[in-house]
PDB file of N, CA and C in Angstrom:
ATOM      1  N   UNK A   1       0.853  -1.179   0.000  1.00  0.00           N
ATOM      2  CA  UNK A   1       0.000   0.000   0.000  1.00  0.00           C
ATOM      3  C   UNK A   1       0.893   1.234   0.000  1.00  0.00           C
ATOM      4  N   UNK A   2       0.552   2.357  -1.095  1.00  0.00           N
ATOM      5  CA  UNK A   2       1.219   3.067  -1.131  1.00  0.00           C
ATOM      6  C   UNK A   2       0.971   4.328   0.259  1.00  0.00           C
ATOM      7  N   UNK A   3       1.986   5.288   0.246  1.00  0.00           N
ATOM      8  CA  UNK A   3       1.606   6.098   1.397  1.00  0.00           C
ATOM      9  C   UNK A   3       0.120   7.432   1.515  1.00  0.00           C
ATOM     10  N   UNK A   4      -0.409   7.470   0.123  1.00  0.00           N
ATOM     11  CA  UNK A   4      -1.092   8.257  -0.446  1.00  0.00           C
ATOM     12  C   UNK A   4      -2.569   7.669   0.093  1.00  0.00           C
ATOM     13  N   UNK A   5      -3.074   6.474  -0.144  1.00  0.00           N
ATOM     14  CA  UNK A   5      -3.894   6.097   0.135  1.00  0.00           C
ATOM     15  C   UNK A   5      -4.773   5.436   1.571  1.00  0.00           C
ATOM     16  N   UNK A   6      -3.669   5.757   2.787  1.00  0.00           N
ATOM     17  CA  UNK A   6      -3.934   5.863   3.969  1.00  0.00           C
ATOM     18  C   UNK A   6      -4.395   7.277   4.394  1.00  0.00           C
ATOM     19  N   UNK A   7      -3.816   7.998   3.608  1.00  0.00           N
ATOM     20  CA  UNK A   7      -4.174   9.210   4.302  1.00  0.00           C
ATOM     21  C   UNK A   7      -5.470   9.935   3.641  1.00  0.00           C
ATOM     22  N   UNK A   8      -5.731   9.416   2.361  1.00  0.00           N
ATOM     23  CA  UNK A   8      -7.449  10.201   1.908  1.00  0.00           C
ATOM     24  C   UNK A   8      -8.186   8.684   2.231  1.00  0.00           C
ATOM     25  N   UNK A   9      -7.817   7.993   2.572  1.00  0.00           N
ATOM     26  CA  UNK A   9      -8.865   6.809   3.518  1.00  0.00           C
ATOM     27  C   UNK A   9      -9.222   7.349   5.037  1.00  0.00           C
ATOM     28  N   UNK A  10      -8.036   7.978   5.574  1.00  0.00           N
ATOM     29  CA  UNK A  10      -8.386   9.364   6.860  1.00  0.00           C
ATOM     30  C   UNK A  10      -9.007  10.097   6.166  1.00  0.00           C
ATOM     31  N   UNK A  11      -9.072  11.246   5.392  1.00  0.00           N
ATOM     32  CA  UNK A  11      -9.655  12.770   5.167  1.00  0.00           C
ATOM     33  C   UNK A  11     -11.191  11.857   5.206  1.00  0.00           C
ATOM     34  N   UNK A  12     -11.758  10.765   3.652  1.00  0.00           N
ATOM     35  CA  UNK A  12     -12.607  10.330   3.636  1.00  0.00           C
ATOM     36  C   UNK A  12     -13.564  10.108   5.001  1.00  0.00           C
ATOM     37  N   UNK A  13     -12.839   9.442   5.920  1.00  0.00           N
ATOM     38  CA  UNK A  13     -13.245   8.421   6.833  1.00  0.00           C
ATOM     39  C   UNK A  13     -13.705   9.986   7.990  1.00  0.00           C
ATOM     40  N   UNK A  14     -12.461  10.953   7.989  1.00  0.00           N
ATOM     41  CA  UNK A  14     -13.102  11.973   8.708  1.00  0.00           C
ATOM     42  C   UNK A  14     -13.987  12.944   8.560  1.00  0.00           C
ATOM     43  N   UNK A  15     -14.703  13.380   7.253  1.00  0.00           N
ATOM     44  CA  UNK A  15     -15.729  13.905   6.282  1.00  0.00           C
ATOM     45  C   UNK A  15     -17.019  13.234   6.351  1.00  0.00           C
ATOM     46  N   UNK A  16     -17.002  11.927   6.248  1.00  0.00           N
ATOM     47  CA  UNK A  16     -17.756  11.230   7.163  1.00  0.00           C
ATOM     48  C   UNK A  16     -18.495  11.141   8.305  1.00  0.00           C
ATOM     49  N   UNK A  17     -17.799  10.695   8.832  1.00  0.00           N
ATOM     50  CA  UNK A  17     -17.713  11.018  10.507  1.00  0.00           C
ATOM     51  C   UNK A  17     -18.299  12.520  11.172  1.00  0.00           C
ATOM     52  N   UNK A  18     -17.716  13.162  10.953  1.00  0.00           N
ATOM     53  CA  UNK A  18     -17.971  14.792  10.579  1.00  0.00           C
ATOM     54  C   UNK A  18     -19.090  15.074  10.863  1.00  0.00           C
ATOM     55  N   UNK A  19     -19.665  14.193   9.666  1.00  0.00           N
ATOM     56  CA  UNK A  19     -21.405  14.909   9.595  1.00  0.00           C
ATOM     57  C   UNK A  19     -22.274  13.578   9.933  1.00  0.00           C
ATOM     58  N   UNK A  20     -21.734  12.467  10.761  1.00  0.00           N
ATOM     59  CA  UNK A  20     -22.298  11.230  11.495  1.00  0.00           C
ATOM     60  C   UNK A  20     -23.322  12.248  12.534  1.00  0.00           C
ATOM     61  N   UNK A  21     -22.925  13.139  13.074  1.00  0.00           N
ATOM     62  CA  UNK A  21     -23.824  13.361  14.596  1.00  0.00           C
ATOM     63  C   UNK A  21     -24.995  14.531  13.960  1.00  0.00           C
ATOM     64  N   UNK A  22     -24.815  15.201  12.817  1.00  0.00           N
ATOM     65  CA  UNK A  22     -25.707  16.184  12.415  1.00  0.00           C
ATOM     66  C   UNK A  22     -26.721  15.078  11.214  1.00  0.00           C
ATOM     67  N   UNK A  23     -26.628  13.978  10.999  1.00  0.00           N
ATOM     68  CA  UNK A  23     -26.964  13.457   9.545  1.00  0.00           C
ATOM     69  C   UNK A  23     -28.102  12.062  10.670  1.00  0.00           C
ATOM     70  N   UNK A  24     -27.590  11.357  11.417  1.00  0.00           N
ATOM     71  CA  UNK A  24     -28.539  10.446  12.212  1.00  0.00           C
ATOM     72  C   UNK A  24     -29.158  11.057  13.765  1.00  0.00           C
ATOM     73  N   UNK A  25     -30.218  10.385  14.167  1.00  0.00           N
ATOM     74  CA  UNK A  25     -30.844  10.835  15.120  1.00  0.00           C
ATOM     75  C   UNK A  25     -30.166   9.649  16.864  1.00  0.00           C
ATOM     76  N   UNK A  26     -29.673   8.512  15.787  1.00  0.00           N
ATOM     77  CA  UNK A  26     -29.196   7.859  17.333  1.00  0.00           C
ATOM     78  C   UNK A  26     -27.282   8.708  17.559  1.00  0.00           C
ATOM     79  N   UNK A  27     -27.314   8.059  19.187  1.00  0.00           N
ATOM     80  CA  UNK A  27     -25.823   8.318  19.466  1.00  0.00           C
ATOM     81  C   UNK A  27     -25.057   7.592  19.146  1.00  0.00           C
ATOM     82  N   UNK A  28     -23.708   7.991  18.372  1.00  0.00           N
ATOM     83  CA  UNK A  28     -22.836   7.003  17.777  1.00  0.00           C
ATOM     84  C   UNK A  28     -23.518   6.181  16.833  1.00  0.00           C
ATOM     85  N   UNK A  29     -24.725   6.169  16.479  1.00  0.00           N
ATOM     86  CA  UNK A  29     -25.153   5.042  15.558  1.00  0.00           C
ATOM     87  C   UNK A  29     -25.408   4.146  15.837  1.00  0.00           C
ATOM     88  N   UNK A  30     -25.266   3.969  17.494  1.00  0.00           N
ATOM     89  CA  UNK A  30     -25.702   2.965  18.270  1.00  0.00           C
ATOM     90  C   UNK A  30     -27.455   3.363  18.780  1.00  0.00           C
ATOM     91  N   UNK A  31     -27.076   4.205  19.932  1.00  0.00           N
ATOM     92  CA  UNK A  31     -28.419   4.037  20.972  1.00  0.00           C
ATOM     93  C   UNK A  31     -29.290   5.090  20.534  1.00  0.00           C
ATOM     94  N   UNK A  32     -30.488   4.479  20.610  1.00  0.00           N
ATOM     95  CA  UNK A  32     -31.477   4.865  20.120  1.00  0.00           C
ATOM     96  C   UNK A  32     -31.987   6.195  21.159  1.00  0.00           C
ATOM     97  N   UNK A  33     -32.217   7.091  21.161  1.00  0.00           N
ATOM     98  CA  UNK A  33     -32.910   8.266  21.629  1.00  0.00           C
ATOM     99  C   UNK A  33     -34.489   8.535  21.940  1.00  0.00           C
ATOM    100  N   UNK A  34     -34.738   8.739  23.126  1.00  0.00           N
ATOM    101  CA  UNK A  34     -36.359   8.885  23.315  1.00  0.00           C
ATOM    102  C   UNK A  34     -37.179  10.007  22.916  1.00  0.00           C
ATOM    103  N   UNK A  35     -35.625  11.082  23.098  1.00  0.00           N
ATOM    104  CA  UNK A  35     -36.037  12.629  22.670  1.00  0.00           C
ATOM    105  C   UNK A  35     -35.521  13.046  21.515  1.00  0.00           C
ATOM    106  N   UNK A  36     -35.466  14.387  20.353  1.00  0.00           N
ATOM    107  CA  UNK A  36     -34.495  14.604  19.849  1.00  0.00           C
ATOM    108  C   UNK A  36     -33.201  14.963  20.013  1.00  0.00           C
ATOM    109  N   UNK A  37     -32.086  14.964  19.571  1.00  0.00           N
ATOM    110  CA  UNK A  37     -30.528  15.070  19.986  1.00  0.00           C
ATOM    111  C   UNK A  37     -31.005  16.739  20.237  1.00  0.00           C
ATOM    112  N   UNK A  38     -29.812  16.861  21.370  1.00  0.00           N
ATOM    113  CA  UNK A  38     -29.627  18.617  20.480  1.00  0.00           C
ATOM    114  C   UNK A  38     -28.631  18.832  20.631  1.00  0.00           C
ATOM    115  N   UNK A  39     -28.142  19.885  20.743  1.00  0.00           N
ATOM    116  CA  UNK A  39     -26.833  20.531  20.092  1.00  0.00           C
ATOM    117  C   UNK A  39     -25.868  20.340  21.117  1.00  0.00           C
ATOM    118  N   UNK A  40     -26.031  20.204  22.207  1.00  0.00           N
ATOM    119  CA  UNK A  40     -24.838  20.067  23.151  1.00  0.00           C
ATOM    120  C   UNK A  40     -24.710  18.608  23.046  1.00  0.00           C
ATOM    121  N   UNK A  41     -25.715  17.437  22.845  1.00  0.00           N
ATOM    122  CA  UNK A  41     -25.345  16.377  22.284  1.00  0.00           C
ATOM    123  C   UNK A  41     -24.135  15.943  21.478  1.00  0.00           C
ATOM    124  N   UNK A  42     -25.256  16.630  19.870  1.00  0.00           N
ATOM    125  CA  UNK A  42     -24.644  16.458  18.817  1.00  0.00           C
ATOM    126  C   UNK A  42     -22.586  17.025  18.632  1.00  0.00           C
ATOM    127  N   UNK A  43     -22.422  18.116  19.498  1.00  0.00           N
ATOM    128  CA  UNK A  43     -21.097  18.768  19.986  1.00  0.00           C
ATOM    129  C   UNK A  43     -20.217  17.186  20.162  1.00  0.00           C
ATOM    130  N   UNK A  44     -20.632  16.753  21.612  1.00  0.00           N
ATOM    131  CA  UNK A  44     -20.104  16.001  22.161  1.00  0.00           C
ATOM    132  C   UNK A  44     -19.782  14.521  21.422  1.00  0.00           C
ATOM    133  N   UNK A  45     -20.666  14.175  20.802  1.00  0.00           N
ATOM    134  CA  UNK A  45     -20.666  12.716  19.249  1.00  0.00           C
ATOM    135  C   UNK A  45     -19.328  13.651  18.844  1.00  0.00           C
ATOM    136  N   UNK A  46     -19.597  14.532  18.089  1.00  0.00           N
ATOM    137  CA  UNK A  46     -18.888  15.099  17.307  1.00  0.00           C
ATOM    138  C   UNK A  46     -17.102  15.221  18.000  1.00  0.00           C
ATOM    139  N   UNK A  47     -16.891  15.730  19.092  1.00  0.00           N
ATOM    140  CA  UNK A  47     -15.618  15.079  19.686  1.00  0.00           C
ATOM    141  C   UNK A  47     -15.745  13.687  19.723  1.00  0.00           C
ATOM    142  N   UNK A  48     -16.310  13.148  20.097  1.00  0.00           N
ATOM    143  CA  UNK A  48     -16.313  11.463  20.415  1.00  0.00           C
ATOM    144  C   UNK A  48     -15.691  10.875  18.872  1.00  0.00           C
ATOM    145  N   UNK A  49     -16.448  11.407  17.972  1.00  0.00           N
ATOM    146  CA  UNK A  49     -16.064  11.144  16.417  1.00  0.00           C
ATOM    147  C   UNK A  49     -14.277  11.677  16.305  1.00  0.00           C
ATOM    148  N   UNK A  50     -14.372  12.681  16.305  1.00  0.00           N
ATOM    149  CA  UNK A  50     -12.809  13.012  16.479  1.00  0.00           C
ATOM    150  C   UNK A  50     -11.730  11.960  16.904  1.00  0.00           C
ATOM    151  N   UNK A  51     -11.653  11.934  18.166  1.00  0.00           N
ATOM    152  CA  UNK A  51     -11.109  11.043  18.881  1.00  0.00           C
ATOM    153  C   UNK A  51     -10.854   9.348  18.342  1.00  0.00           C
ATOM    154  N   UNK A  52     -12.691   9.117  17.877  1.00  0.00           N
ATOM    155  CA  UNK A  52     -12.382   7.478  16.820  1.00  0.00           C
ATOM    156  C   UNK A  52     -11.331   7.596  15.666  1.00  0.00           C
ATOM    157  N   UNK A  53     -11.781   8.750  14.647  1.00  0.00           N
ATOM    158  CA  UNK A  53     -10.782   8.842  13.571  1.00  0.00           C
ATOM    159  C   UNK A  53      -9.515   8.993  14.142  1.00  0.00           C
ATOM    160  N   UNK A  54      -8.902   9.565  14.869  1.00  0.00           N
ATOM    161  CA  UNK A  54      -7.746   9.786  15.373  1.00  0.00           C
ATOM    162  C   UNK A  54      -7.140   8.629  15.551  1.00  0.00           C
ATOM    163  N   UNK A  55      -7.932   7.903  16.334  1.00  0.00           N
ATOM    164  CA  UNK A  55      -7.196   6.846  16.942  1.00  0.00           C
ATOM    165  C   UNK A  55      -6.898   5.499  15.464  1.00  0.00           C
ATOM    166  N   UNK A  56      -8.141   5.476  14.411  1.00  0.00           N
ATOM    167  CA  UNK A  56      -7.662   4.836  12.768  1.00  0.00           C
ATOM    168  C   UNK A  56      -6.592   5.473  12.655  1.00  0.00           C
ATOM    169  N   UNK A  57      -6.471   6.924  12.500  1.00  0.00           N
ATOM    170  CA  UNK A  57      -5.391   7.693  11.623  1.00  0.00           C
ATOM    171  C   UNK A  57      -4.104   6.987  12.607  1.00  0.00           C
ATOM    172  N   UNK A  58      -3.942   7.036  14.153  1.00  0.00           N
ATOM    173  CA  UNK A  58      -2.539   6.413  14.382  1.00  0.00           C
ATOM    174  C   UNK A  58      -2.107   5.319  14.489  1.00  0.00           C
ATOM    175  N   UNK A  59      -3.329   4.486  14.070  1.00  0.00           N
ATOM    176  CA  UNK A  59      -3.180   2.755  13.993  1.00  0.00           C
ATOM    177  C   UNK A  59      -2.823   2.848  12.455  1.00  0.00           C
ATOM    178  N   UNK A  60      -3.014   3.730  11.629  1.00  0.00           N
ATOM    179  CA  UNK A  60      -2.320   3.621  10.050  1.00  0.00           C
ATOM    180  C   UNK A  60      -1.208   4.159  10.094  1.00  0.00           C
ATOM    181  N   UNK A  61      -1.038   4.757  10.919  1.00  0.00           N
ATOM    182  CA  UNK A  61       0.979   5.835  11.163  1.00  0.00           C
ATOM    183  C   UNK A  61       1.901   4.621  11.371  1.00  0.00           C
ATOM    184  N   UNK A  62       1.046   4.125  12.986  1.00  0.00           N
ATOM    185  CA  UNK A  62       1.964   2.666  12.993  1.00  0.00           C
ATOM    186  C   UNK A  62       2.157   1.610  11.941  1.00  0.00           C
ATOM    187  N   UNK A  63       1.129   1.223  11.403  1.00  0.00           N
ATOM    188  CA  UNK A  63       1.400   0.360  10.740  1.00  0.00           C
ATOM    189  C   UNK A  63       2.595   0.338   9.525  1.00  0.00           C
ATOM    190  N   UNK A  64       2.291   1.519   9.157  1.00  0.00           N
ATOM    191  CA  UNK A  64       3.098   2.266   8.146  1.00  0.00           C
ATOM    192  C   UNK A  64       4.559   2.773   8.487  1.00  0.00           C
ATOM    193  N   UNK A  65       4.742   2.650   9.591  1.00  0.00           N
ATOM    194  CA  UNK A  65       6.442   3.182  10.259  1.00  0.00           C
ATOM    195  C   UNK A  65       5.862   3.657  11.677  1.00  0.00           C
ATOM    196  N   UNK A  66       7.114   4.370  12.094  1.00  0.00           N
ATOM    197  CA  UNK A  66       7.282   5.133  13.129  1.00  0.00           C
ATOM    198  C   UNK A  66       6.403   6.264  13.190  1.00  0.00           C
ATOM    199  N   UNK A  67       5.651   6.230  14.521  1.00  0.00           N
ATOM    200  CA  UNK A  67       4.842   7.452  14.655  1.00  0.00           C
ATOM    201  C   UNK A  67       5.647   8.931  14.895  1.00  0.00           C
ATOM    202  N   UNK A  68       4.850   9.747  14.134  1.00  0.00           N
ATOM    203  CA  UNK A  68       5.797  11.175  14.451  1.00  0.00           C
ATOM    204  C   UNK A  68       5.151  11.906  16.147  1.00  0.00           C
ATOM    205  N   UNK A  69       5.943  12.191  16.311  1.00  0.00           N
ATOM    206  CA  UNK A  69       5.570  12.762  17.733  1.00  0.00           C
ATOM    207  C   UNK A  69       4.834  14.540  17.417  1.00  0.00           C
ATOM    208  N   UNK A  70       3.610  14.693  18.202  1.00  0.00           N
ATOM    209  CA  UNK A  70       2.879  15.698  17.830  1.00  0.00           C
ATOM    210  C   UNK A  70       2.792  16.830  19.072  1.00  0.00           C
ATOM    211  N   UNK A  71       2.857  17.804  18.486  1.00  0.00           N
ATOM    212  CA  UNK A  71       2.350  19.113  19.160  1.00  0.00           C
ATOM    213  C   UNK A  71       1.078  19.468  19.674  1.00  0.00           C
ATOM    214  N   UNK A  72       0.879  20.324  20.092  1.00  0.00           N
ATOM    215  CA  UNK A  72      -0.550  21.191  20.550  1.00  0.00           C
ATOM    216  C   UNK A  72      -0.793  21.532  19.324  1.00  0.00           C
ATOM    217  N   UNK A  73      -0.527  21.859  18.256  1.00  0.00           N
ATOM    218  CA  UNK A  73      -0.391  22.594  17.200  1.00  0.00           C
ATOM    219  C   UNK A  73      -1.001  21.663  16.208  1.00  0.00           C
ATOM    220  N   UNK A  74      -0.525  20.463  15.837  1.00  0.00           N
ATOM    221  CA  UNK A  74      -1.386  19.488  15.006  1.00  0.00           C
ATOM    222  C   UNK A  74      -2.516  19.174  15.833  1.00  0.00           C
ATOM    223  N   UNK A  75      -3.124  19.484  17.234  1.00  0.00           N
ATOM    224  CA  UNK A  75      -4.190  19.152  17.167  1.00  0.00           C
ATOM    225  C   UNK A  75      -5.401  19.757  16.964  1.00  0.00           C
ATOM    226  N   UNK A  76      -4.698  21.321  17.408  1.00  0.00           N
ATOM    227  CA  UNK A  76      -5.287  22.549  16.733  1.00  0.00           C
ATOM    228  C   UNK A  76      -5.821  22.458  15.697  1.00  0.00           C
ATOM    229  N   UNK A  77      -4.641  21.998  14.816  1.00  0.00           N
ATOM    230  CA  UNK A  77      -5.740  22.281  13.618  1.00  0.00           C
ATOM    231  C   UNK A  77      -6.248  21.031  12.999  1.00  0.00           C
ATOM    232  N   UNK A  78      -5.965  19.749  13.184  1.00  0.00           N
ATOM    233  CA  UNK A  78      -7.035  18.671  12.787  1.00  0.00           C
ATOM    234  C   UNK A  78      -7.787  18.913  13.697  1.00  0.00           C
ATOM    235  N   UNK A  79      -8.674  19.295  14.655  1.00  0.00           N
ATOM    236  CA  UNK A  79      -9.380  19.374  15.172  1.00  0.00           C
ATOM    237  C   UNK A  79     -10.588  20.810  14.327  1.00  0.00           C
ATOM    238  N   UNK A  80      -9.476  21.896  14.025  1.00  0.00           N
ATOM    239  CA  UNK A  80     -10.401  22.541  13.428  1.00  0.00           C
ATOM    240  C   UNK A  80     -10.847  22.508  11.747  1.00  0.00           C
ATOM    241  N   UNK A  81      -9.525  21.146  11.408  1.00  0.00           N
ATOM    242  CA  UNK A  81     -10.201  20.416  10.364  1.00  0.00           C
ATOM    243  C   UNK A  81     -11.781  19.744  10.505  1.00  0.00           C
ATOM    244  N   UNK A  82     -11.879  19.057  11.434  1.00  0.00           N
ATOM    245  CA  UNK A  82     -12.484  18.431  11.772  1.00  0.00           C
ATOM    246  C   UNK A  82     -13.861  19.004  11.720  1.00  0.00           C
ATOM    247  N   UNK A  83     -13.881  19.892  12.111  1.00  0.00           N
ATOM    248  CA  UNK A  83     -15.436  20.758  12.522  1.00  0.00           C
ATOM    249  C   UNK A  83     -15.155  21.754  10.957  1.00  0.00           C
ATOM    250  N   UNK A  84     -14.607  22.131  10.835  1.00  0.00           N
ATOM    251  CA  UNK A  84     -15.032  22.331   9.171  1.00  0.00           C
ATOM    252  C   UNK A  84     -16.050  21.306   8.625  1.00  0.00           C
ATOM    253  N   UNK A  85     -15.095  19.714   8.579  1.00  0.00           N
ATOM    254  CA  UNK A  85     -15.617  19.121   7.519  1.00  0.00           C
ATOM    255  C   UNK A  85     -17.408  18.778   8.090  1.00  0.00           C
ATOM    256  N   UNK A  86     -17.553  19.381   9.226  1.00  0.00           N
ATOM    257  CA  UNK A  86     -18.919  19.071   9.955  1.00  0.00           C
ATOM    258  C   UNK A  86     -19.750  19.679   9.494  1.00  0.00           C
ATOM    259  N   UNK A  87     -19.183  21.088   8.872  1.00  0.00           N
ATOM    260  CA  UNK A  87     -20.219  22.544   8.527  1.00  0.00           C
ATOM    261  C   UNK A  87     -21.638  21.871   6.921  1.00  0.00           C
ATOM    262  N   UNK A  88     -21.188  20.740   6.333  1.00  0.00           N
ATOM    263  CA  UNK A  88     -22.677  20.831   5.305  1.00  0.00           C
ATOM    264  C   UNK A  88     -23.274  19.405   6.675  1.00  0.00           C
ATOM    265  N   UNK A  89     -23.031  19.174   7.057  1.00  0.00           N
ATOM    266  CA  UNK A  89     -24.268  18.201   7.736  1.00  0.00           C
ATOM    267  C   UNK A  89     -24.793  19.254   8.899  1.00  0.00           C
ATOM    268  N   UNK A  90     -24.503  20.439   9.411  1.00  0.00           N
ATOM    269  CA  UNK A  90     -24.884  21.366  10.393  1.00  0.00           C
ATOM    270  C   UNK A  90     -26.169  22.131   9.626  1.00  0.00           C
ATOM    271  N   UNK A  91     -25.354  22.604   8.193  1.00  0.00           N
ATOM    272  CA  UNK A  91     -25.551  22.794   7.368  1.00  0.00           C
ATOM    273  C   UNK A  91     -27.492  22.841   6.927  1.00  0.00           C
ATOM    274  N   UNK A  92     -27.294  21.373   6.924  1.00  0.00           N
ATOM    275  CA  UNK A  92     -28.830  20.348   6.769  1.00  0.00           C
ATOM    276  C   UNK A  92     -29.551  20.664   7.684  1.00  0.00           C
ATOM    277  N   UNK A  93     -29.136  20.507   9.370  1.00  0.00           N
ATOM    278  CA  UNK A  93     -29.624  19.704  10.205  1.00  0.00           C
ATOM    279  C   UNK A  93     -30.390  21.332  10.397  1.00  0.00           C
ATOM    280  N   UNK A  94     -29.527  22.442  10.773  1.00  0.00           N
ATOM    281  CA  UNK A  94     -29.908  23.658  11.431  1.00  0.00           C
ATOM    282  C   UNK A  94     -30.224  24.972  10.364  1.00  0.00           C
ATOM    283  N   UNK A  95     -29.819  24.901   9.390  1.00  0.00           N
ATOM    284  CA  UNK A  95     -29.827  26.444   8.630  1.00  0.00           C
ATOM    285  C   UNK A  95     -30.671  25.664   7.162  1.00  0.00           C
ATOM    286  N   UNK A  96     -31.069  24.864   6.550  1.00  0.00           N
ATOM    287  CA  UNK A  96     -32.077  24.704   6.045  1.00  0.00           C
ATOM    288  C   UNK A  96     -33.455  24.138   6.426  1.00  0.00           C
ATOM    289  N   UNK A  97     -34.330  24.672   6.067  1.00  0.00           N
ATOM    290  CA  UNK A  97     -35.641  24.149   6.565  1.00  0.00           C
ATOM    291  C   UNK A  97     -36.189  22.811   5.663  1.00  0.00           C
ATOM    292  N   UNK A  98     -35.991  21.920   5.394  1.00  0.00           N
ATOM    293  CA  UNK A  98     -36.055  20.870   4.623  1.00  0.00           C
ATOM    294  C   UNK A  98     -38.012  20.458   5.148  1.00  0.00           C
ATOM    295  N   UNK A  99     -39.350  20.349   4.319  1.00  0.00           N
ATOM    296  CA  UNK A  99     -39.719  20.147   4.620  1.00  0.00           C
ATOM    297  C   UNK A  99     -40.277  18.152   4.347  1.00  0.00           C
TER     298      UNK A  99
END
């Protein structure tokens, strides 16, 4: 496997993910909900999501070599990658009225 294709199997997998907590009504895709989600919910999936991809993305670093050792700074901003790639499922959920 070349080195190219681990890493847009991450972007993919985190674009995804992204818009998992604005796009379904259960948590994680697991548990079913009595009420609707709301937003301090959907926040919290949405780190929870973070954290899963993260943890693929450094099980593919390893596999692939030596992990690079990271800063405050890469998490900064995959993190504010992250909630970017969230903005069209927010998108859906809150700023169009879909009837």
């Amino acid at each position: 496997m070349s080195q190219s294709a681990p890493v847009w199997l991450v972007v993919l997998l985190a674009l995804l993910a992204a818009n998992l907590p604005f796009i379904s009504q259960r948590f994680m895709l697991v548990y079913r909900l009595n009420a609707a989600k709301h937003l301090s919910l959907r926040l919290l999936e949405l780190v929870l999501w973070y954290f899963l991809v993260g943890a693929v993305a450094l099980a593919l670093e390893h596999q692939l070599g030596q992990i690079a050792p990271q800063g405050w700074e890469f998490y900064a901003i995959t993190g504010t990658l992250f909630v970017t790639f969230a903005f069209p499922g927010f998108v859906l959920r809150y700023l169009l009225k879909l009837r």
